[in-house]
N, C-alpha and C. Protein backbone atom coordinates (compact mmCIF):
# COMPACT_ATOMS: atom_id res chain seq x y z
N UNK A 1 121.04 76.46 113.91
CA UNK A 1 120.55 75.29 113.22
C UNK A 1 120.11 74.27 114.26
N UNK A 2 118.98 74.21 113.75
CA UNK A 2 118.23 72.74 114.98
C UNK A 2 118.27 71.27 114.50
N UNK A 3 118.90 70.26 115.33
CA UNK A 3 118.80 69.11 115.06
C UNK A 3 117.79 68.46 115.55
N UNK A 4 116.84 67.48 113.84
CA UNK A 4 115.66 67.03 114.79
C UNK A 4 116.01 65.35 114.86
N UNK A 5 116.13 64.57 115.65
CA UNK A 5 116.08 63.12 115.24
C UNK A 5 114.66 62.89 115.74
N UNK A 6 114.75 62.01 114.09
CA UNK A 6 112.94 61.33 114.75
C UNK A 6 113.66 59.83 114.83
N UNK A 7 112.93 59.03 115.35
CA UNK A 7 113.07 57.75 115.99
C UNK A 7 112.09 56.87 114.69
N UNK A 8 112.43 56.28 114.18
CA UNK A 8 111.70 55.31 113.60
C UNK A 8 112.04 53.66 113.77
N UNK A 9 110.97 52.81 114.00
CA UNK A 9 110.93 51.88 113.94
C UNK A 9 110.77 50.99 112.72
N UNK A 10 112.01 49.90 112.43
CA UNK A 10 112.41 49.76 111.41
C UNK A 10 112.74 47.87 111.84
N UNK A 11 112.27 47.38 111.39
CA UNK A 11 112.61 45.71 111.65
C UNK A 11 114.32 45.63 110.88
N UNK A 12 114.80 44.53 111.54
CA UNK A 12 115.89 44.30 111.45
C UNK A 12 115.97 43.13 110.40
N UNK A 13 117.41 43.35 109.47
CA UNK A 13 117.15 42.54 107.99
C UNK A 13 118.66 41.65 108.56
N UNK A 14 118.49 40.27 108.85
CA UNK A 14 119.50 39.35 108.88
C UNK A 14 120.65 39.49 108.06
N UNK A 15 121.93 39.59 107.97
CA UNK A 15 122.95 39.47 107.35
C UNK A 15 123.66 38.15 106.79
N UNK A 16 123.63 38.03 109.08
CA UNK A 16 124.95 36.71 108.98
C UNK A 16 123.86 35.96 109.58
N UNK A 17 123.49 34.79 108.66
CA UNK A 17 122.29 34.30 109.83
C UNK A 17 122.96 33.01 110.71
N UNK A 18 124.48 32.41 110.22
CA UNK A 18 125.03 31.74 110.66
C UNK A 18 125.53 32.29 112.23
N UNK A 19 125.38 33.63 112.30
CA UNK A 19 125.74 34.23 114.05
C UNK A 19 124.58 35.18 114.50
N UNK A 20 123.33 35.37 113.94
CA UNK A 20 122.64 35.91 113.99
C UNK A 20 122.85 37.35 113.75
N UNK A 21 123.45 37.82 113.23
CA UNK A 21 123.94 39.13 112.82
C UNK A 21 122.95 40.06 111.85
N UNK A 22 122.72 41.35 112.82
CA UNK A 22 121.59 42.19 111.62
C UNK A 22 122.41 42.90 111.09
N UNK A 23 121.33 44.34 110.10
CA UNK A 23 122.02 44.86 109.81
C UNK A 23 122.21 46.26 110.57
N UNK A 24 121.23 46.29 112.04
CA UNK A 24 121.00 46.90 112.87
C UNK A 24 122.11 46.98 113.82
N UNK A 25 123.05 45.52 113.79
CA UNK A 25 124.19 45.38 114.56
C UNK A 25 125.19 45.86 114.16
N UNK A 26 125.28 46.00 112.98
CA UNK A 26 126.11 46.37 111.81
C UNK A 26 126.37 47.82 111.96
N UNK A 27 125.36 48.86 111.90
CA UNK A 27 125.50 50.13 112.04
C UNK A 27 125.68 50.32 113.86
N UNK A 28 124.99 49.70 114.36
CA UNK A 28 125.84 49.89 115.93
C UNK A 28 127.01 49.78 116.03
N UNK A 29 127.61 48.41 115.22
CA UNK A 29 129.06 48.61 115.56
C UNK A 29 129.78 49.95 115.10
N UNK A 30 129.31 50.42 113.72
CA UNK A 30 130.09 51.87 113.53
C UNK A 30 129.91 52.96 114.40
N UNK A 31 128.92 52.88 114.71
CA UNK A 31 128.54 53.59 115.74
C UNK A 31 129.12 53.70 117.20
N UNK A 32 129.84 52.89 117.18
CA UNK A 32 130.87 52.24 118.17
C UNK A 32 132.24 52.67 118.22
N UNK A 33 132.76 52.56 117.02
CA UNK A 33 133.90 52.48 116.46
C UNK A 33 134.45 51.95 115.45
N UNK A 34 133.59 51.02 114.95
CA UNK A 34 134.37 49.62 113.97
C UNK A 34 134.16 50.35 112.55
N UNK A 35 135.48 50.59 111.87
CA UNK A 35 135.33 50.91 110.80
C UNK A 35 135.58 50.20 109.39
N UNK A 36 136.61 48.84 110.16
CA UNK A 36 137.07 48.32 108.91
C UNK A 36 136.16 46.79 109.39
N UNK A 37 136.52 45.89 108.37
CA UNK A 37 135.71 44.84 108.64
C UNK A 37 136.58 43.60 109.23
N UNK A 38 137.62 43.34 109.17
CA UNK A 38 138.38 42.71 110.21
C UNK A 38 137.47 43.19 111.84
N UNK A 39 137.58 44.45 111.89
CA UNK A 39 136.80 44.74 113.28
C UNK A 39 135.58 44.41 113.35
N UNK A 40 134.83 44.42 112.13
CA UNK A 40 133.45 44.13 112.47
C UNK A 40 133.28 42.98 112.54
N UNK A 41 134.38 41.96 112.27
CA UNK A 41 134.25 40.14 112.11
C UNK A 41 134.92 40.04 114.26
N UNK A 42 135.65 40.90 114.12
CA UNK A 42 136.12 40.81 115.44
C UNK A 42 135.15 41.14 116.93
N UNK A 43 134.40 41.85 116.34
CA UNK A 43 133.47 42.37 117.41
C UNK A 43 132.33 41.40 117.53
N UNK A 44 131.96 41.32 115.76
CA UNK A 44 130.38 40.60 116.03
C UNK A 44 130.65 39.18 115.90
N UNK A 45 131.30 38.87 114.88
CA UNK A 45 132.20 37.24 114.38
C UNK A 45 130.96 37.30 113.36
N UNK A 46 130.51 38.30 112.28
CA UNK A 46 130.03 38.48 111.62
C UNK A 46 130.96 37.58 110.30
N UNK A 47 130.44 36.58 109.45
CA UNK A 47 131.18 35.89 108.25
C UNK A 47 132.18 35.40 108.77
N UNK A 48 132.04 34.71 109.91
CA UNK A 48 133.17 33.96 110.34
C UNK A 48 133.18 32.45 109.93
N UNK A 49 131.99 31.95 109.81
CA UNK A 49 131.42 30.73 109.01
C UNK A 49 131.49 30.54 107.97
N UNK A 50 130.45 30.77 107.16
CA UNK A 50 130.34 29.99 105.84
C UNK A 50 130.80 31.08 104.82
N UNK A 51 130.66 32.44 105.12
CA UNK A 51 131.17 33.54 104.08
C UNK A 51 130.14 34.09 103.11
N UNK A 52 128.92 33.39 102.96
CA UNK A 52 128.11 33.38 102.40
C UNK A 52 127.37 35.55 102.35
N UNK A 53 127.88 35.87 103.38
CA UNK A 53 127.21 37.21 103.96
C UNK A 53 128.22 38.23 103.70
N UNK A 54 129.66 37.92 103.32
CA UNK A 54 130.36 38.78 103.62
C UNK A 54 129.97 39.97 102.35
N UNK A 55 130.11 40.05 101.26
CA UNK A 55 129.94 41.21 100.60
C UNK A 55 128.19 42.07 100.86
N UNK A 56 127.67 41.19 101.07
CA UNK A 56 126.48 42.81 101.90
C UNK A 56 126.65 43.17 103.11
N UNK A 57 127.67 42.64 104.24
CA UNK A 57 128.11 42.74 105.66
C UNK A 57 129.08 44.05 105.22
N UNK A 58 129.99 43.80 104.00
CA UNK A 58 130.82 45.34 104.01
C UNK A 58 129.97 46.22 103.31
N UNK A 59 129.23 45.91 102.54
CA UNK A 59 128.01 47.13 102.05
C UNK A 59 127.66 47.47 102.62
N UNK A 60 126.62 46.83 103.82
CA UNK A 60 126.14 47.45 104.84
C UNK A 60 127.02 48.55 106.00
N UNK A 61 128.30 47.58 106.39
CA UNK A 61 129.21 48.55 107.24
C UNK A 61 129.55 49.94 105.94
N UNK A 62 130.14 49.61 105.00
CA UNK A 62 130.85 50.76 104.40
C UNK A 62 129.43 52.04 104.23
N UNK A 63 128.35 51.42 104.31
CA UNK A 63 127.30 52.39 104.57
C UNK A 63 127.32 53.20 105.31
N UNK A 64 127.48 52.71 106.61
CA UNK A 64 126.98 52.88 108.13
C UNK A 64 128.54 53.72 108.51
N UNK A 65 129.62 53.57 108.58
CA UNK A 65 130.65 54.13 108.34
C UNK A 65 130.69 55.46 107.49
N UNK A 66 130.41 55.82 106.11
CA UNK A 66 130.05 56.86 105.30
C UNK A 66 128.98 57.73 106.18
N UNK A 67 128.12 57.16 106.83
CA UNK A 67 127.40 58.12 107.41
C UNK A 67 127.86 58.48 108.44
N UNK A 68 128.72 58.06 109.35
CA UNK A 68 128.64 58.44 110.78
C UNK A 68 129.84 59.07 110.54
N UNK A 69 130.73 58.96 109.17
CA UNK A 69 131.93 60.23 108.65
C UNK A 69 131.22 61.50 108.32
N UNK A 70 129.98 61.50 107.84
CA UNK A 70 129.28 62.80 107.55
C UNK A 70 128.64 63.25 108.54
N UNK A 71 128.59 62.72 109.46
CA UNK A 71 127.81 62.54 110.93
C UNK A 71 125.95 62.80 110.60
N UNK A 72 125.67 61.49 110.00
CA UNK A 72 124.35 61.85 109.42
C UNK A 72 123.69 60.88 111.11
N UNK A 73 122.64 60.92 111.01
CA UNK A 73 121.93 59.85 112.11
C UNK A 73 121.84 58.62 111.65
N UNK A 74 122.01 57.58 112.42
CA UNK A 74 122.05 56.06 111.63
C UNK A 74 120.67 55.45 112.52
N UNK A 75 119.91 55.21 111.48
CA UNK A 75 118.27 54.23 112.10
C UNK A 75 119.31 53.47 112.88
N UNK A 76 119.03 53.23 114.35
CA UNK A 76 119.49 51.05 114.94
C UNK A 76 118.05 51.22 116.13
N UNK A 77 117.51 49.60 115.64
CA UNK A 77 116.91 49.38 116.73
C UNK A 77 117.24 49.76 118.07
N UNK A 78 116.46 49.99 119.32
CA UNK A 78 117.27 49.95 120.51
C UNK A 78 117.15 48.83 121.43
């Protein structure tokens, strides 16, 4: 079985705009390690402000997490 990754270029969609946080940062961090969101507030200080971001910040992680458990490829800018 051959693995193909294609590379696509994909603009980055703001989350936390209070720390500048994408959602490109978001799947890097899983990509990293960060699985729960305490870690992802710890790493990025993603919804550390106003809170306004936090429920699409864990949509987005619990995404990005689900995939990299199935070990699918995750789009992140580079």
């Amino acid at each position: 079985m051959t693995i193909i990754r294609i590379r696509v270029e994909m603009r980055a969609m703001y989350i936390c705009l209070c720390n500048a946080i994408t959602d490109h940062d978001i799947r890097r961090a899983a990509t990293e390690g960060v699985r729960t969101f305490p870690e992802l507030q710890a790493r990025t200080g993603c919804s550390d402000c106003c809170g306004c971001c936090e429920a699409e910040a864990r949509s987005t992680l619990d995404a990005a997490v689900a995939q990299v458990a199935l070990d699918l490829p995750i789009l992140v800018a580079a």
